[in-house]
N, C-alpha and C. Protein backbone atom coordinates (compact mmCIF):
# COMPACT_ATOMS: atom_id res chain seq x y z
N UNK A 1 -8.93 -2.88 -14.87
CA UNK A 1 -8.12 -3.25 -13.71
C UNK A 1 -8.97 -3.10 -12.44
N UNK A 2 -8.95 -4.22 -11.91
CA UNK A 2 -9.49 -3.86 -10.47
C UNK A 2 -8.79 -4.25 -9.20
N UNK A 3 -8.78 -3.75 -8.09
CA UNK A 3 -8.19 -3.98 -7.16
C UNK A 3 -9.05 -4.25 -5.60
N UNK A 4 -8.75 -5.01 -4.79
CA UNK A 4 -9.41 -4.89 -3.73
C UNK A 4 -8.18 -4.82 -2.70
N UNK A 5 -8.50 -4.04 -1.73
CA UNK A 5 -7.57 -4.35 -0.51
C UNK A 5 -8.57 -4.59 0.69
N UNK A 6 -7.56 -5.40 1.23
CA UNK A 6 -8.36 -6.47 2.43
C UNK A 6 -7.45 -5.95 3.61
N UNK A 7 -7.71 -6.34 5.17
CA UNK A 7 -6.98 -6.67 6.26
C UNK A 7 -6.92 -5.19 7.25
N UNK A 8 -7.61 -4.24 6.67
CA UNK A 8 -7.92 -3.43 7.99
C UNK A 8 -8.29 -3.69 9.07
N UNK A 9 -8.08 -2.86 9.61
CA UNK A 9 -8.92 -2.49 11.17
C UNK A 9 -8.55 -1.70 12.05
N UNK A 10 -8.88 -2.41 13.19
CA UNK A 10 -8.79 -1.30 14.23
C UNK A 10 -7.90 -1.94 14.90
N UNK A 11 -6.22 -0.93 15.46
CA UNK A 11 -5.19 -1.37 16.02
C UNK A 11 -4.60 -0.58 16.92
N UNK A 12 -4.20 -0.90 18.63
CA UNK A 12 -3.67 0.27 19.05
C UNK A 12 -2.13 0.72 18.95
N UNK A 13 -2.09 1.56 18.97
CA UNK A 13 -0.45 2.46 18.30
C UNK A 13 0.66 1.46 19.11
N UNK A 14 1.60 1.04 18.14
CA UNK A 14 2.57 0.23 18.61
C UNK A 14 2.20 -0.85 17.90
N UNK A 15 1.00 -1.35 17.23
CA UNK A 15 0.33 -2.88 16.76
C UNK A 15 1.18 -2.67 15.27
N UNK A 16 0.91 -3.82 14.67
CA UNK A 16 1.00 -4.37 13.79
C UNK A 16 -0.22 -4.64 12.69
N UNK A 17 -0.32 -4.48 11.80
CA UNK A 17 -1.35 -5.19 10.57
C UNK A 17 -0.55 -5.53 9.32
N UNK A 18 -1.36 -5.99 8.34
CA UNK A 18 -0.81 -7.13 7.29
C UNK A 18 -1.91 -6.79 6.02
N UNK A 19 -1.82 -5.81 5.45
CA UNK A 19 -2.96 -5.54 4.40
C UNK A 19 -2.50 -6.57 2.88
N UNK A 20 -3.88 -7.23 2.42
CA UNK A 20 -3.51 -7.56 1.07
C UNK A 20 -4.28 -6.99 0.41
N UNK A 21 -4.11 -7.20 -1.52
CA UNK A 21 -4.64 -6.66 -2.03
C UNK A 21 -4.84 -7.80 -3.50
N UNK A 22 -5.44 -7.59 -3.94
CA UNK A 22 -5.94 -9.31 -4.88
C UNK A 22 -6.10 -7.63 -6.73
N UNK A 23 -5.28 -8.59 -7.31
CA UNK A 23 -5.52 -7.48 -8.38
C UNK A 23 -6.28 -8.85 -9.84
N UNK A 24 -6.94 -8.13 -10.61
CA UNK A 24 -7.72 -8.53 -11.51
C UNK A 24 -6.71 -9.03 -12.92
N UNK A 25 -5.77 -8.31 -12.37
CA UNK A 25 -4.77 -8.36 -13.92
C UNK A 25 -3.37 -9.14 -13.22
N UNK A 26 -2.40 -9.05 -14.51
CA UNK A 26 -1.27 -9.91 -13.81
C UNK A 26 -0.17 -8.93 -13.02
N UNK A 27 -0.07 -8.95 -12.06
CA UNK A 27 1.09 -7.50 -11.56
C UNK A 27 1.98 -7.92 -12.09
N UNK A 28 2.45 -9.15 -12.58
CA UNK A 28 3.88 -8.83 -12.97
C UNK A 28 4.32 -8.62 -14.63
N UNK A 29 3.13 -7.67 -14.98
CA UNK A 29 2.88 -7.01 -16.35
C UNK A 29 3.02 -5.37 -15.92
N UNK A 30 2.95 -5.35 -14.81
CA UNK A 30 3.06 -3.63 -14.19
C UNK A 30 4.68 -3.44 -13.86
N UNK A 31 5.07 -2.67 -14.06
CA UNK A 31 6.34 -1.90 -13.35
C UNK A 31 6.47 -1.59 -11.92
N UNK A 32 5.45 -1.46 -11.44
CA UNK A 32 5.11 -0.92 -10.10
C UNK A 32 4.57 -1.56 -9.47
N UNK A 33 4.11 -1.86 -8.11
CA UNK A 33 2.96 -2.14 -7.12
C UNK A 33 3.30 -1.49 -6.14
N UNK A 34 2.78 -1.15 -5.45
CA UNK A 34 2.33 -0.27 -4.40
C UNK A 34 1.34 0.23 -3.66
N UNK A 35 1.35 1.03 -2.51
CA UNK A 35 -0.04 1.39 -1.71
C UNK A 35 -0.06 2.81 -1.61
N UNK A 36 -1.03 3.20 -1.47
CA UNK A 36 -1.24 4.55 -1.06
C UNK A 36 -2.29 5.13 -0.23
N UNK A 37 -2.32 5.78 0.57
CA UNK A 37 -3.65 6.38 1.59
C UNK A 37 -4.04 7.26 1.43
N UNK A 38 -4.84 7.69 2.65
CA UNK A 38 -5.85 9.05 2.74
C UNK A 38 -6.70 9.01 3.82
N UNK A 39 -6.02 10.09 4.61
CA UNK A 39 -6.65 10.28 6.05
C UNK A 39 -7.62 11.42 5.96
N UNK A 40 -8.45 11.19 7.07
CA UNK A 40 -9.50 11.99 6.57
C UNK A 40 -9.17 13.76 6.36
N UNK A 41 -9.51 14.25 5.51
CA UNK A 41 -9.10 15.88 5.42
C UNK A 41 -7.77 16.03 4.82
N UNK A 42 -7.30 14.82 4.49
CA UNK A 42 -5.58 15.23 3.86
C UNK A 42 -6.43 14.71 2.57
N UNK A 43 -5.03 14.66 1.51
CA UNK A 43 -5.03 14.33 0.26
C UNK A 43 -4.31 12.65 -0.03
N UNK A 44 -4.75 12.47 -0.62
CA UNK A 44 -4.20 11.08 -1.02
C UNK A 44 -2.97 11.01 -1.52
N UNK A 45 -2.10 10.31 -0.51
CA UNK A 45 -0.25 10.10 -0.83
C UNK A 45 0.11 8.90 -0.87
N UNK A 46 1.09 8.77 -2.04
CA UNK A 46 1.80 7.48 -2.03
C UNK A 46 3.01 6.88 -0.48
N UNK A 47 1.96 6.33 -0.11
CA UNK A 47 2.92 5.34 1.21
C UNK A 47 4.47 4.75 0.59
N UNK A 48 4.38 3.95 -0.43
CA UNK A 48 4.74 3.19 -0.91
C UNK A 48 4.67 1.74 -1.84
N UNK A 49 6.19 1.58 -2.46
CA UNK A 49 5.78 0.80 -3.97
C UNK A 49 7.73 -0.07 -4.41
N UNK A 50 7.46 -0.66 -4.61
CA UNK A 50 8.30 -1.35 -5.59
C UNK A 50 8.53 -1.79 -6.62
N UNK A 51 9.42 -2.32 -7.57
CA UNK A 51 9.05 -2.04 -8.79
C UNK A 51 9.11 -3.66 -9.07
N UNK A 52 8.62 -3.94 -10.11
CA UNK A 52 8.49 -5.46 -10.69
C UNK A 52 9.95 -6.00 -11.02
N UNK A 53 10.78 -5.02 -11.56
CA UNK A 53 11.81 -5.15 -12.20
C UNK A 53 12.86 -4.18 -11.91
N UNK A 54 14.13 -4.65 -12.01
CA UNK A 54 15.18 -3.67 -11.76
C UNK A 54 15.75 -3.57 -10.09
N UNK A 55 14.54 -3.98 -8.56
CA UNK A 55 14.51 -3.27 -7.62
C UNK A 55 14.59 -2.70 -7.12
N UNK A 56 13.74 -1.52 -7.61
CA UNK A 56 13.44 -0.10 -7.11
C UNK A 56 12.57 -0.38 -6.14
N UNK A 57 12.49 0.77 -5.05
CA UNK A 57 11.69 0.46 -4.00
C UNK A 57 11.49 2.12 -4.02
N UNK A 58 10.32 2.66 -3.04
CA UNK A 58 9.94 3.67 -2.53
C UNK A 58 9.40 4.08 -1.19
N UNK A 59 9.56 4.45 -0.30
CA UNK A 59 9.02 4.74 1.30
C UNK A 59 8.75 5.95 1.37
N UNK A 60 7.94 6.47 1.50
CA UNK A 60 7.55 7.93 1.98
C UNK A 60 8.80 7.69 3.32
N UNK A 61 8.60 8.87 3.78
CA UNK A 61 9.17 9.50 5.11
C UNK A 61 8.91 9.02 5.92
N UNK A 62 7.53 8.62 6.28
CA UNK A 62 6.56 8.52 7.14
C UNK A 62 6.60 6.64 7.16
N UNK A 63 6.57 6.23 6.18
CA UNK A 63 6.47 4.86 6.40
C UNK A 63 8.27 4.05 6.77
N UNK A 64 8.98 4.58 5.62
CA UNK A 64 10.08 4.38 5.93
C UNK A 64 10.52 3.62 7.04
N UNK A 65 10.95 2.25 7.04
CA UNK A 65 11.66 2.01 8.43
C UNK A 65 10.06 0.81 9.08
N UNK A 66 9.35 1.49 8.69
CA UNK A 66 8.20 0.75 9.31
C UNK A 66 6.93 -0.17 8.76
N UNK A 67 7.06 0.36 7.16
CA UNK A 67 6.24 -0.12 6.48
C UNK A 67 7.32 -1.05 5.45
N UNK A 68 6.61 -2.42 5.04
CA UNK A 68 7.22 -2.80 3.53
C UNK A 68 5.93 -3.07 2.84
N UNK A 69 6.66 -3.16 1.27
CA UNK A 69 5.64 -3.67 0.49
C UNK A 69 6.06 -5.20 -0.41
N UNK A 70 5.32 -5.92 -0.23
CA UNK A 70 5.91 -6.97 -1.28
C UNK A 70 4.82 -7.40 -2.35
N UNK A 71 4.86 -8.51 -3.39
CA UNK A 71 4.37 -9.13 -4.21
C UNK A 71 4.28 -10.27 -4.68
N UNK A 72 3.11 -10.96 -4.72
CA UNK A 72 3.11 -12.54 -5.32
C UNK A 72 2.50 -12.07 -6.59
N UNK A 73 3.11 -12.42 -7.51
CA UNK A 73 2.99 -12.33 -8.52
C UNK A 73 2.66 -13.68 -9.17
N UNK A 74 2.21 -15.26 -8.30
CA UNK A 74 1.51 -16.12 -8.44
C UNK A 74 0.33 -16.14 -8.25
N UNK A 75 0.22 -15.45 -7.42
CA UNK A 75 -1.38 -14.70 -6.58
C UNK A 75 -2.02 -13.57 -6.92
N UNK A 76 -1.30 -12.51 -7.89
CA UNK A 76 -1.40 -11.60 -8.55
C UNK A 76 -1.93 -10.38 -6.91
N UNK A 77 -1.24 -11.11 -6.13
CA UNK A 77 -1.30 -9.94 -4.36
C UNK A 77 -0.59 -9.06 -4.68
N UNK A 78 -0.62 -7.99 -3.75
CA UNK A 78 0.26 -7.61 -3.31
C UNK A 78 -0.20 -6.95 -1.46
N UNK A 79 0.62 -6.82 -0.81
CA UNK A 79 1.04 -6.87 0.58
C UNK A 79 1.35 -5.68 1.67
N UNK A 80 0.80 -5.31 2.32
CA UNK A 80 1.96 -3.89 2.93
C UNK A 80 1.53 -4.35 4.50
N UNK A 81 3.31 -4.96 4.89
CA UNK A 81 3.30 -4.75 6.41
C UNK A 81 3.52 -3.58 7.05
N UNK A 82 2.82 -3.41 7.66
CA UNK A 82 3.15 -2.26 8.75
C UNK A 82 3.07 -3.05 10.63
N UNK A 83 4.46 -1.94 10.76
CA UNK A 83 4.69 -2.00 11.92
C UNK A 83 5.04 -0.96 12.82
N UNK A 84 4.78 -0.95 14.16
CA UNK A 84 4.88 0.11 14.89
C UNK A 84 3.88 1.39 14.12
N UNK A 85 2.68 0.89 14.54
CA UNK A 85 1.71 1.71 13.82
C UNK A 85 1.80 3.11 14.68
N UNK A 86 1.10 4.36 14.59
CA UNK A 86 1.30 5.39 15.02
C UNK A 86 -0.58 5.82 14.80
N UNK A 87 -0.53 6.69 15.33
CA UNK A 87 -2.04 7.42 15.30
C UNK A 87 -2.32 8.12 14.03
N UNK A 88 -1.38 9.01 13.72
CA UNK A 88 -1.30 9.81 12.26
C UNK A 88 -1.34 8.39 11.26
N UNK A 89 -1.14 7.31 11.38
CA UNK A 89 -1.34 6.06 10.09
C UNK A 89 -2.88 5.80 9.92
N UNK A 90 -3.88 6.29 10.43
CA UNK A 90 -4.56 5.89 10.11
C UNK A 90 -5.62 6.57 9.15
N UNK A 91 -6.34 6.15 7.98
CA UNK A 91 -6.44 6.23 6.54
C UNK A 91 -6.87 5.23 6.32
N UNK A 92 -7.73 5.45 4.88
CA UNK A 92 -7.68 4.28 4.20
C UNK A 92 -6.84 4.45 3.47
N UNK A 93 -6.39 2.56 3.27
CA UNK A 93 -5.15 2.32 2.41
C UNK A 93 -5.87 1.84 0.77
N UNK A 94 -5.07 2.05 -0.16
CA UNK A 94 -5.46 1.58 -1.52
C UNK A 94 -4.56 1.05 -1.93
N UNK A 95 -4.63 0.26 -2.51
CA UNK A 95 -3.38 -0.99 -3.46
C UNK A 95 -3.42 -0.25 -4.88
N UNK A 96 -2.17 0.04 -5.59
CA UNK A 96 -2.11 0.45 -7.24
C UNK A 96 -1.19 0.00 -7.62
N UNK A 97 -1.25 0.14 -8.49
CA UNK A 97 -0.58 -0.54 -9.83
C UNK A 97 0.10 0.50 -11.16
N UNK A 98 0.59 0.72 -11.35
CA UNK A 98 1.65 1.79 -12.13
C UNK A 98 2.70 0.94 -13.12
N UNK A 99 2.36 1.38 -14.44
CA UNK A 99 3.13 0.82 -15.56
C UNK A 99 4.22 1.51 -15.91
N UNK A 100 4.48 3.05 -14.91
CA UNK A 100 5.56 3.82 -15.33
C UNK A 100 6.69 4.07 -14.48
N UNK A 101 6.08 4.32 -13.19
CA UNK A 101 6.75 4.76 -12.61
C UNK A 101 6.84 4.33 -10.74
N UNK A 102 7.93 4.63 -10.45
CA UNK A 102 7.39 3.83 -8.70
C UNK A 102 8.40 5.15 -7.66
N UNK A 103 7.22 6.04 -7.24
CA UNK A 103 7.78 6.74 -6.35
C UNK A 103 6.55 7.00 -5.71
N UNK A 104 6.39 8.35 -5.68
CA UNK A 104 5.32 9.26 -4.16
C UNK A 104 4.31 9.81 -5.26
N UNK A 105 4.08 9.66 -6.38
CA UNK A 105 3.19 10.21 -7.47
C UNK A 105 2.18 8.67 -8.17
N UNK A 106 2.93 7.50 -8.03
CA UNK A 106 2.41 6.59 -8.31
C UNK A 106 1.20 6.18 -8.28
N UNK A 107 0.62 5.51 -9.14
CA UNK A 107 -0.77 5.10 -8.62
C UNK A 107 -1.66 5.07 -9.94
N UNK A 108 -1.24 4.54 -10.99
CA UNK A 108 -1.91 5.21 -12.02
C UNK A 108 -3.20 4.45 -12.25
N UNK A 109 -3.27 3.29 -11.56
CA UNK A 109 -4.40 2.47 -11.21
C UNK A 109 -4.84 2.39 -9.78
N UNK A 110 -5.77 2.27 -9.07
CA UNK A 110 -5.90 1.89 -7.43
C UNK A 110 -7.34 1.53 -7.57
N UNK A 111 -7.72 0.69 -6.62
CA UNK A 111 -9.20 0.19 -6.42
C UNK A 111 -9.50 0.62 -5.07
N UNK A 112 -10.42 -0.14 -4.86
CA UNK A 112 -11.44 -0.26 -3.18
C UNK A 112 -10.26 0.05 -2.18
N UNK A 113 -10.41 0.44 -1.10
CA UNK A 113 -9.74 0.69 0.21
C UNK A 113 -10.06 0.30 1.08
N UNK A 114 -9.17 0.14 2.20
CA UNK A 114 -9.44 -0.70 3.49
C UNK A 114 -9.25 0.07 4.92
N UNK A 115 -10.33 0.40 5.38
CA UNK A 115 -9.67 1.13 6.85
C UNK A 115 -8.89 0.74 7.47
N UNK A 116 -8.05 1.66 8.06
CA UNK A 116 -6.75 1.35 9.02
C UNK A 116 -7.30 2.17 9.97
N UNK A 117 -7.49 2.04 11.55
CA UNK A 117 -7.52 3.08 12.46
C UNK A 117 -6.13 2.43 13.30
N UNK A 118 -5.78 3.81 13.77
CA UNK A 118 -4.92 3.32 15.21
C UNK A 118 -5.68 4.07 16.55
N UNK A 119 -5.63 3.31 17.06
CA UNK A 119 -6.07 4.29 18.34
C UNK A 119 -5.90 3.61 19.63
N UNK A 120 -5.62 4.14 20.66
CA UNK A 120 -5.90 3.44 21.56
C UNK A 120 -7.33 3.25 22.62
């Protein structure tokens, strides 16, 4: 499985970005898709994920309200808007893929990452 996520950068707090992520396999063979980060000196947490099937969804705390995640599953993408970015959002983001489960533990696959800064 491989993953790439695309569409970082550099945004000031209040902006907007549009991350994709291009997966090697078919996501809509996974249960899950989702993103997850890691700011520098923290640990790596699930942002968020949805599920292929059923529509389960997941938001951390933190993204909740501000972040979504979606999926083309023609494109084998998947997507995470964020809005009303904040200073603490910034991390790199990773795109995963999970055949079991879709919450804040998820991730049982993830590839390459994409910087996010906010700053002003």
């Amino acid at each position: 499985v491989q993953l790439q996520a695309s569409g970082g950068g550099l945004v000031q707090p209040g902006g907007s970005l549009n991350l994709s992520c291009t997966a090697s396999v078919r996501t809509s063979e996974f249960y899950a898709v989702g993103w997850l980060r890691q700011a520098p000196g923290k640990e790596r947490e699930g942002v968020g994920c949805i599920s292929t099937v059923g529509g389960r969804s997941y938001y951390s705390n933190s993204a909740l309200d501000r972040f979504t995640v979606s999926v083309d599953n023609a494109k084998n993408t998947v997507y995470l808007q964020m809005n009303s970015l904040k200073l603490e959002d910034t991390a790199v983001y990773y795109c995963a893929l999970d055949n079991y489960l879709c919450g804040p533990s998820m991730g049982e696959y993830w590839g390459k990452g994409t910087q996010v800064t906010v700053s002003s």
